[in-house]
Protein backbone atom coordinates (compact mmCIF):
# COMPACT_ATOMS: atom_id res chain seq x y z
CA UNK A 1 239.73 105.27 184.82
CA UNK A 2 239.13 101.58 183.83
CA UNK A 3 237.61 100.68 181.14
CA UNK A 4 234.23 99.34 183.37
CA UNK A 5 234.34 102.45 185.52
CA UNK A 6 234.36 104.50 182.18
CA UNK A 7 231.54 102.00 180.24
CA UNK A 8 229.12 102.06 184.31
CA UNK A 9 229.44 105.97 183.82
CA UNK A 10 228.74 106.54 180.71
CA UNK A 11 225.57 103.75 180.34
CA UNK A 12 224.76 105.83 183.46
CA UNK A 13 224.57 109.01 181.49
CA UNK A 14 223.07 107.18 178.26
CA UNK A 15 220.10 105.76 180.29
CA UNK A 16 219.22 109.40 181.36
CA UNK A 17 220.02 110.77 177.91
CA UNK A 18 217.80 107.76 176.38
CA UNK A 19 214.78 108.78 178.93
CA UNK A 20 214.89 112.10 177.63
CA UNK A 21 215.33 111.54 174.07
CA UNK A 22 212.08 109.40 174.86
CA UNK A 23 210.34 112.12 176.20
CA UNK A 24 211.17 114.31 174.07
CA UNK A 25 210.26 112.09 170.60
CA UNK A 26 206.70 111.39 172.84
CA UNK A 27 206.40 115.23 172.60
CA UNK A 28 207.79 116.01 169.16
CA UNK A 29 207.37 112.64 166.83
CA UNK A 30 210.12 110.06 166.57
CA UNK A 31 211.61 111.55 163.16
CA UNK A 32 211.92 115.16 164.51
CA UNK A 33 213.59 113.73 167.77
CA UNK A 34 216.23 111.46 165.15
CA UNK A 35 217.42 114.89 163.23
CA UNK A 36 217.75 117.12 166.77
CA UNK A 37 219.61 113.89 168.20
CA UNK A 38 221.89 113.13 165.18
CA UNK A 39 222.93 116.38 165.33
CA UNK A 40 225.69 116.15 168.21
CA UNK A 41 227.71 113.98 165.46
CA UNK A 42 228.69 117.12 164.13
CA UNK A 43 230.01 117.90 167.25
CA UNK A 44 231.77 114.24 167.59
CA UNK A 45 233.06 114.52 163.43
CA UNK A 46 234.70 118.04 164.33
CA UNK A 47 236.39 117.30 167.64
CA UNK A 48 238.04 113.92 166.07
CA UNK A 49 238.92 115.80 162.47
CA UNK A 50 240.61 119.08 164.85
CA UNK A 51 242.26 116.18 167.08
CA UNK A 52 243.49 113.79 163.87
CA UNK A 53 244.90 117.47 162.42
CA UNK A 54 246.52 118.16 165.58
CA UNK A 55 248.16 114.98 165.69
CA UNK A 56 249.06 115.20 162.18
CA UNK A 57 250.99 118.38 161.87
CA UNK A 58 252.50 118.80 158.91
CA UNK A 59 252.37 115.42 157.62
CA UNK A 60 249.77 113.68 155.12
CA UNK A 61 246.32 112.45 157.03
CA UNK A 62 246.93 108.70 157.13
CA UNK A 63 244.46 105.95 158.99
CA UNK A 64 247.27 104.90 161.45
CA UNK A 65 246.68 108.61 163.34
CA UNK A 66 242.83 107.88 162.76
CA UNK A 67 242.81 104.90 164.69
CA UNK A 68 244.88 106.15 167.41
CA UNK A 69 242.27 109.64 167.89
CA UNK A 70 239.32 107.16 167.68
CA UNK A 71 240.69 104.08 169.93
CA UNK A 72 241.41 107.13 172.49
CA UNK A 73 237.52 108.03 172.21
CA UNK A 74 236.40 104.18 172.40
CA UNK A 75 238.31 104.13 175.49
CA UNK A 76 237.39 107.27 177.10
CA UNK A 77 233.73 106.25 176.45
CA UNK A 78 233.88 102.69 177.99
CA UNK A 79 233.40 100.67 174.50
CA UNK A 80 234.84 97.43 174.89
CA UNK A 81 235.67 97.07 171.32
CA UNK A 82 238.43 95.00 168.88
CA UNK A 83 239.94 97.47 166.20
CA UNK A 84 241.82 96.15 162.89
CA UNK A 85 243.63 98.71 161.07
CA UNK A 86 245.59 98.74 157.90
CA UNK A 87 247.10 101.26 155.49
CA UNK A 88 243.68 102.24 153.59
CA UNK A 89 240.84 101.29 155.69
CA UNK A 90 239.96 100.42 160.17
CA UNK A 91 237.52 98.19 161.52
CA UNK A 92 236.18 98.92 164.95
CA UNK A 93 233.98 95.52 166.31
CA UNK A 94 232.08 97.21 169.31
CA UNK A 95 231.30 94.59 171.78
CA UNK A 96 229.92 96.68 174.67
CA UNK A 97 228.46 99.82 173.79
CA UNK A 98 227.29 102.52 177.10
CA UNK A 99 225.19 104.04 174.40
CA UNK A 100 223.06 100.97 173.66
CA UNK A 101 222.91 99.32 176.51
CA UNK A 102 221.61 103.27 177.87
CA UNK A 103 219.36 103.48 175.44
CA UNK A 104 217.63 100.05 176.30
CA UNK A 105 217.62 100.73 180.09
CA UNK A 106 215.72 103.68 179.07
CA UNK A 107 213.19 101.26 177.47
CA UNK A 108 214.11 101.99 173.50
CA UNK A 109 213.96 99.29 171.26
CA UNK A 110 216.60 98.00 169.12
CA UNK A 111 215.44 99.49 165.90
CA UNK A 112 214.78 102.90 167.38
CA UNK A 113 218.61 102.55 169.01
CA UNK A 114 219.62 101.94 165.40
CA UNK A 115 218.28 104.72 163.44
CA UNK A 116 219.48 107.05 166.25
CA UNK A 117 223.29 105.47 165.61
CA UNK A 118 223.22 105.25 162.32
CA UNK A 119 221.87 108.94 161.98
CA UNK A 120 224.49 110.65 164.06
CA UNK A 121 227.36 108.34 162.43
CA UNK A 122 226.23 109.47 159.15
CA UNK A 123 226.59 113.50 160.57
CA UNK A 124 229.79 112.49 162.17
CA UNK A 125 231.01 110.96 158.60
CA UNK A 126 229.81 113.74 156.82
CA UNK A 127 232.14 116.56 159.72
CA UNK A 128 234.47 114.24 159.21
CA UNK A 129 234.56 114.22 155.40
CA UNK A 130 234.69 118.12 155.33
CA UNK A 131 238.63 117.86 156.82
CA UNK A 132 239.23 114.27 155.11
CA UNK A 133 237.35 113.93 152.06
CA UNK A 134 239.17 110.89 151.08
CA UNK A 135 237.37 108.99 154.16
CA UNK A 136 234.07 107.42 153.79
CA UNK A 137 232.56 104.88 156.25
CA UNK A 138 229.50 103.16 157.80
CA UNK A 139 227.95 101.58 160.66
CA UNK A 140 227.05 98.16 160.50
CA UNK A 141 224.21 97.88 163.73
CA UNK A 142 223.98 94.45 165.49
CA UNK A 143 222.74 92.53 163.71
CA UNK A 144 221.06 90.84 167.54
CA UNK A 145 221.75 92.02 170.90
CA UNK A 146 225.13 89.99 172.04
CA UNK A 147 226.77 90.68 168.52
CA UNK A 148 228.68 93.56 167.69
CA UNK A 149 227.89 97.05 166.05
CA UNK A 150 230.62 97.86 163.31
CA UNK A 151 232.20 101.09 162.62
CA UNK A 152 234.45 100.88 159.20
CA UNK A 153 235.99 103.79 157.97
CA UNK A 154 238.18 103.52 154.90
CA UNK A 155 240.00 105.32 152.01
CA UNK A 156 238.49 106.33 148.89
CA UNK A 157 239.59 104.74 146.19
């Protein structure tokens, strides 16, 4: 699948998954809705820590197989995205993001788009931490709409 076939299907998907999460923090509160949301990043840390062990085998965890396991899930997802890697730490500029752009056909506003990413990134971190507790990282939200998010992910020291 190319990589605009894979980003027009999954903004597809994010726009409906953005209504609902509307609806749904309409029904609840906002804050409620931001916990029950963040929540799949436990699913997200898991499947990327089971797929970076995979790929691992027997050797040491190192950020070269980290990179590879997450470029694989930028580019299954549609990101259109710039990652810099070196021995102790990977940068991941996100240009075009399904998720956002979703999430604002669905009528959220940037700063509600932000604590939703930032939220699940931060339970996807923590999954991630529990197979690889020498990894920390962040997101770094656009800082306006045509800049990038940034994921950074890097050794402890």
């Amino acid at each position: 699948m190319a990589t605009e076939d894979a980003f027009n299907a999954a903004k597809a998907m994010s726009t409906l998954l953005g209504g609902f999460f509307k609806d749904v923090a309409n029904e609840i509160g906002l804050e409620k809705a931001l916990s029950l949301y963040a929540k799949h990043g436990e699913v997200v840390g898991a499947m990327v820590a089971r797929a970076v062990k995979e790929r691992l085998g027997d050797k040491e965890f190192d950020m070269k197989t980290l990179a590879s396991v997450g470029s694989g899930l930028y580019q299954i997802c549609g990101y259109t995205y710039e990652l810099e890697e070196t021995p102790t730490s990977i940068k991941v500029k996100c240009f075009q993001c399904p998720f956002y752009e979703g999430f604002k056909n669905a009528g959220l506003d940037d700063q509600t788009i932000e604590a939703a990413c930032s939220q699940s990134v931060a339970v996807e971190l923590a999954e991630l931490k529990k197979t690889f507790p020498q990894l920390s990282g962040r997101l770094k939200f656009r800082s306006a709409p045509d800049q990038p998010c940034i994921d950074e992910f890097e050794l402890a020291k």
